[in-house]
C-alpha atoms as a PDB file:
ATOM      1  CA  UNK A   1       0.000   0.000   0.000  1.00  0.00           C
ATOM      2  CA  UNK A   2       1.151   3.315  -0.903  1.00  0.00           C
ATOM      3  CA  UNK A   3       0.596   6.723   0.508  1.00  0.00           C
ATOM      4  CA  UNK A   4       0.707   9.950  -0.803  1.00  0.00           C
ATOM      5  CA  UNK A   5       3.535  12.373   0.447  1.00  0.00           C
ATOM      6  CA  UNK A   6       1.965  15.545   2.125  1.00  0.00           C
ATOM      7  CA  UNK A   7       3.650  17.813  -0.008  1.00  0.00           C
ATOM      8  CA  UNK A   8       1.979  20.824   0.778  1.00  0.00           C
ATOM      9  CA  UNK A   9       2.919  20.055   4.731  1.00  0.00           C
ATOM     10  CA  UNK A  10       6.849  19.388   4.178  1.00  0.00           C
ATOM     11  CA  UNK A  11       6.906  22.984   2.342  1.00  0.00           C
ATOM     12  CA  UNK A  12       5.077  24.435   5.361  1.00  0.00           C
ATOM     13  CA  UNK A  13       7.336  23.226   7.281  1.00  0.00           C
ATOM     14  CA  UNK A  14      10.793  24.028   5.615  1.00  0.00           C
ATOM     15  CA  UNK A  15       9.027  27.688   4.669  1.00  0.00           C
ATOM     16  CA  UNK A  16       8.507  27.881   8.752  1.00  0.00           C
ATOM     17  CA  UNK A  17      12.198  27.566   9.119  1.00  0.00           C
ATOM     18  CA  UNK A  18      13.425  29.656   6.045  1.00  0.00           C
ATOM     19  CA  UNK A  19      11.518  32.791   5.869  1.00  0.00           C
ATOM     20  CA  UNK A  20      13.109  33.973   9.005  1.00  0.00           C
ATOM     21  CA  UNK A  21      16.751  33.123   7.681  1.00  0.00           C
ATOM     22  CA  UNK A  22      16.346  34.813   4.848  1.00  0.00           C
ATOM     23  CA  UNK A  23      14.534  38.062   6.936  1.00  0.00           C
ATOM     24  CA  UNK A  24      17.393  38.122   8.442  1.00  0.00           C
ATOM     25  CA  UNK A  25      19.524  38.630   5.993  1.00  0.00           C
ATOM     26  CA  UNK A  26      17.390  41.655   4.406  1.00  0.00           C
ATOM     27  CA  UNK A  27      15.983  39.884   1.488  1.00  0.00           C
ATOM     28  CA  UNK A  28      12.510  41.371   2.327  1.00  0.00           C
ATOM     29  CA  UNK A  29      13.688  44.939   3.346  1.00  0.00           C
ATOM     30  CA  UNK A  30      13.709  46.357   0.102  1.00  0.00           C
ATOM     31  CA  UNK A  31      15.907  49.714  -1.130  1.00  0.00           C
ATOM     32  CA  UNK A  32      17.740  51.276   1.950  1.00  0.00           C
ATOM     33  CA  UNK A  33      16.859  54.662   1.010  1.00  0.00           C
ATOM     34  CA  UNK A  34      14.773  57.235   3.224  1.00  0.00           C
ATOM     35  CA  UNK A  35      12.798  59.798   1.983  1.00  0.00           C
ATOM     36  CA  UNK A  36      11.862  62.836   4.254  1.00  0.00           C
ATOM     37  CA  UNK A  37       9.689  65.560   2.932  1.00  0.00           C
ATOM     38  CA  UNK A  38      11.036  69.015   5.227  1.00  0.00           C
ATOM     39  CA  UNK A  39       8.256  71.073   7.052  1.00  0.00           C
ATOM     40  CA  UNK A  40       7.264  73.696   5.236  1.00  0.00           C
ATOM     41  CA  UNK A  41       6.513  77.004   6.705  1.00  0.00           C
ATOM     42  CA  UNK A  42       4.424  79.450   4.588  1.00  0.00           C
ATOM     43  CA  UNK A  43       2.595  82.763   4.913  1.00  0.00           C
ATOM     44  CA  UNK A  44      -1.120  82.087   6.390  1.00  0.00           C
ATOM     45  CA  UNK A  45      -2.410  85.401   4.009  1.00  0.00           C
ATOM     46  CA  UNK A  46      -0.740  84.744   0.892  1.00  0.00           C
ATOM     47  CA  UNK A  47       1.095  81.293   0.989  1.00  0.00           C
ATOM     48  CA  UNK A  48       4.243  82.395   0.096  1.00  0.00           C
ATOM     49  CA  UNK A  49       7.163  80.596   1.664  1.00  0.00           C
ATOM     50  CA  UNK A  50       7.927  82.257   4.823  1.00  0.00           C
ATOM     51  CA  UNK A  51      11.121  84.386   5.402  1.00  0.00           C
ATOM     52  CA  UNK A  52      12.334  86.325   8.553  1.00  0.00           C
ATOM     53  CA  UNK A  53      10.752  90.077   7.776  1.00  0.00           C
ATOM     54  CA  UNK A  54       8.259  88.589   5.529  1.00  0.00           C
ATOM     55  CA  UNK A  55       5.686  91.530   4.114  1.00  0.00           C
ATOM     56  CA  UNK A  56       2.816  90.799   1.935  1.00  0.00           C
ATOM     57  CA  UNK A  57      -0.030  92.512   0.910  1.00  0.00           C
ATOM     58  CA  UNK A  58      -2.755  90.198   2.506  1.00  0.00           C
ATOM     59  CA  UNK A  59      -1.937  90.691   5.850  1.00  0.00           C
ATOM     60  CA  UNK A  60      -4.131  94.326   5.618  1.00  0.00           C
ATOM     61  CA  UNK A  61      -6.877  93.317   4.117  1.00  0.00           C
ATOM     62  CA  UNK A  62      -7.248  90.420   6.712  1.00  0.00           C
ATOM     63  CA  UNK A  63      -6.484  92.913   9.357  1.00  0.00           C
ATOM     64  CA  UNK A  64      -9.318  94.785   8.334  1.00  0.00           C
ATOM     65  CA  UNK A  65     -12.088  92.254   8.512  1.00  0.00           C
ATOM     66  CA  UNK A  66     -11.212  90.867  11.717  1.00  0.00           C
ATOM     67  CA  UNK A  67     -13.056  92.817  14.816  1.00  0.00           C
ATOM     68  CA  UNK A  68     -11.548  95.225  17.407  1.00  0.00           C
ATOM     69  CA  UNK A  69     -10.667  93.672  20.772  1.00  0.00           C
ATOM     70  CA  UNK A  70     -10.553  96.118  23.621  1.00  0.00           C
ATOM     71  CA  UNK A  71      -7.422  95.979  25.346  1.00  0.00           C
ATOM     72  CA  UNK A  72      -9.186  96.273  29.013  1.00  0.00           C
ATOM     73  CA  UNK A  73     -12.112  94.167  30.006  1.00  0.00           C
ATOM     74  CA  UNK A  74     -15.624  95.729  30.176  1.00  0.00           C
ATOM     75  CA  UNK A  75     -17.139  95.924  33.497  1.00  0.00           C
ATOM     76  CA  UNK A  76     -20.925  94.855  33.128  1.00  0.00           C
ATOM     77  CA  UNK A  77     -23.458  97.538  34.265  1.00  0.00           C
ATOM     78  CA  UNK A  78     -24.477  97.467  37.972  1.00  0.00           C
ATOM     79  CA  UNK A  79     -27.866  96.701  38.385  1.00  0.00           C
ATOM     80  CA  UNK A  80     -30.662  99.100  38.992  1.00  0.00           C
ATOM     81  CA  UNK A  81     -30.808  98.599  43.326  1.00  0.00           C
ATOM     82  CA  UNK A  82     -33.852  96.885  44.704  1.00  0.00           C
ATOM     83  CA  UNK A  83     -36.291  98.397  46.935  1.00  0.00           C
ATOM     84  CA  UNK A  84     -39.126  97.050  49.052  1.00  0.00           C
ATOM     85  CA  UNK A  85     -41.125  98.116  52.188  1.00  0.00           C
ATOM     86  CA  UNK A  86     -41.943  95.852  54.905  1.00  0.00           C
ATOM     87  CA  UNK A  87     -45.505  96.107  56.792  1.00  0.00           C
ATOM     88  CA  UNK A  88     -47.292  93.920  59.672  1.00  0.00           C
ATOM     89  CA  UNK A  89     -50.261  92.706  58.584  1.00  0.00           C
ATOM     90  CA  UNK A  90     -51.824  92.540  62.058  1.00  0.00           C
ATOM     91  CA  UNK A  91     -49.930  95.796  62.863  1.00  0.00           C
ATOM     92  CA  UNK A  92     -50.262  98.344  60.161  1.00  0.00           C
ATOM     93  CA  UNK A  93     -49.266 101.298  62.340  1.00  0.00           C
ATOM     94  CA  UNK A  94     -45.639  99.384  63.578  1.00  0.00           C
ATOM     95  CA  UNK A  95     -43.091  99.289  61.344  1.00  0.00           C
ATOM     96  CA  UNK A  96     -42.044  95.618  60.283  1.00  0.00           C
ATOM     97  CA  UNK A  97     -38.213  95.287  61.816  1.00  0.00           C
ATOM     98  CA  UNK A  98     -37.268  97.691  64.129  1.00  0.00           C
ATOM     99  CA  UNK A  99     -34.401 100.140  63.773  1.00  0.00           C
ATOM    100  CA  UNK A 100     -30.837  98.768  65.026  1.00  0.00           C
ATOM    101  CA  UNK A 101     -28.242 100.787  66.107  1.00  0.00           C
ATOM    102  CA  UNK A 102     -25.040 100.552  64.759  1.00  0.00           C
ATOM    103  CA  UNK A 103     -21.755 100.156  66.926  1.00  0.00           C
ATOM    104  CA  UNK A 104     -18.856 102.373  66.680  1.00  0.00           C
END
């Protein structure tokens, strides 16, 4: 009786042992170059590229449309005071609290 050899199971094997060889040896790294794009730094008006001292002529137009902060904070208005008179309703005649007298 013969038996089929597992191929597929003997190249599973020998590929579980000889990938990571060959990893190793940076067959799967590819080109050892690295590319690195530089920040670039440009004018928010006019998107120039940006120099020490740059001037352009957006920066007053956008100046004008944006609004006027004040440079102190604005107090809010003090509110009108509140005023009210207290009476006894079984006493008309007595006022409601009676007067104190302050300490000095």
């Amino acid at each position: 009786m013969r038996t089929a050899v597992p191929w597929i199971g003997l190249a599973a094997i020998a590929a579980m042992f000889l990938l990571p060889w060959l990893d190793a040896r940076g067959v799967f790294d590819g080109p050892r170059t690295i590319r690195r794009r530089p920040r670039r730094e440009v004018c928010a008006d006019c998107a120039s590229p940006w120099t020490p001292g740059h001037q352009c002529a957006g920066w007053l137009e956008a100046a004008v449309r944006e609004p006027v902060v004040p440079l102190q904070p604005v107090e809010p208005p003090t509110p009108p005071r509140l005023r009210a008179q207290l009476t006894r309703t079984d006493q008309p005649d007595q006022p409601a609290l009676l007067p104190q007298r302050r300490r000095s």
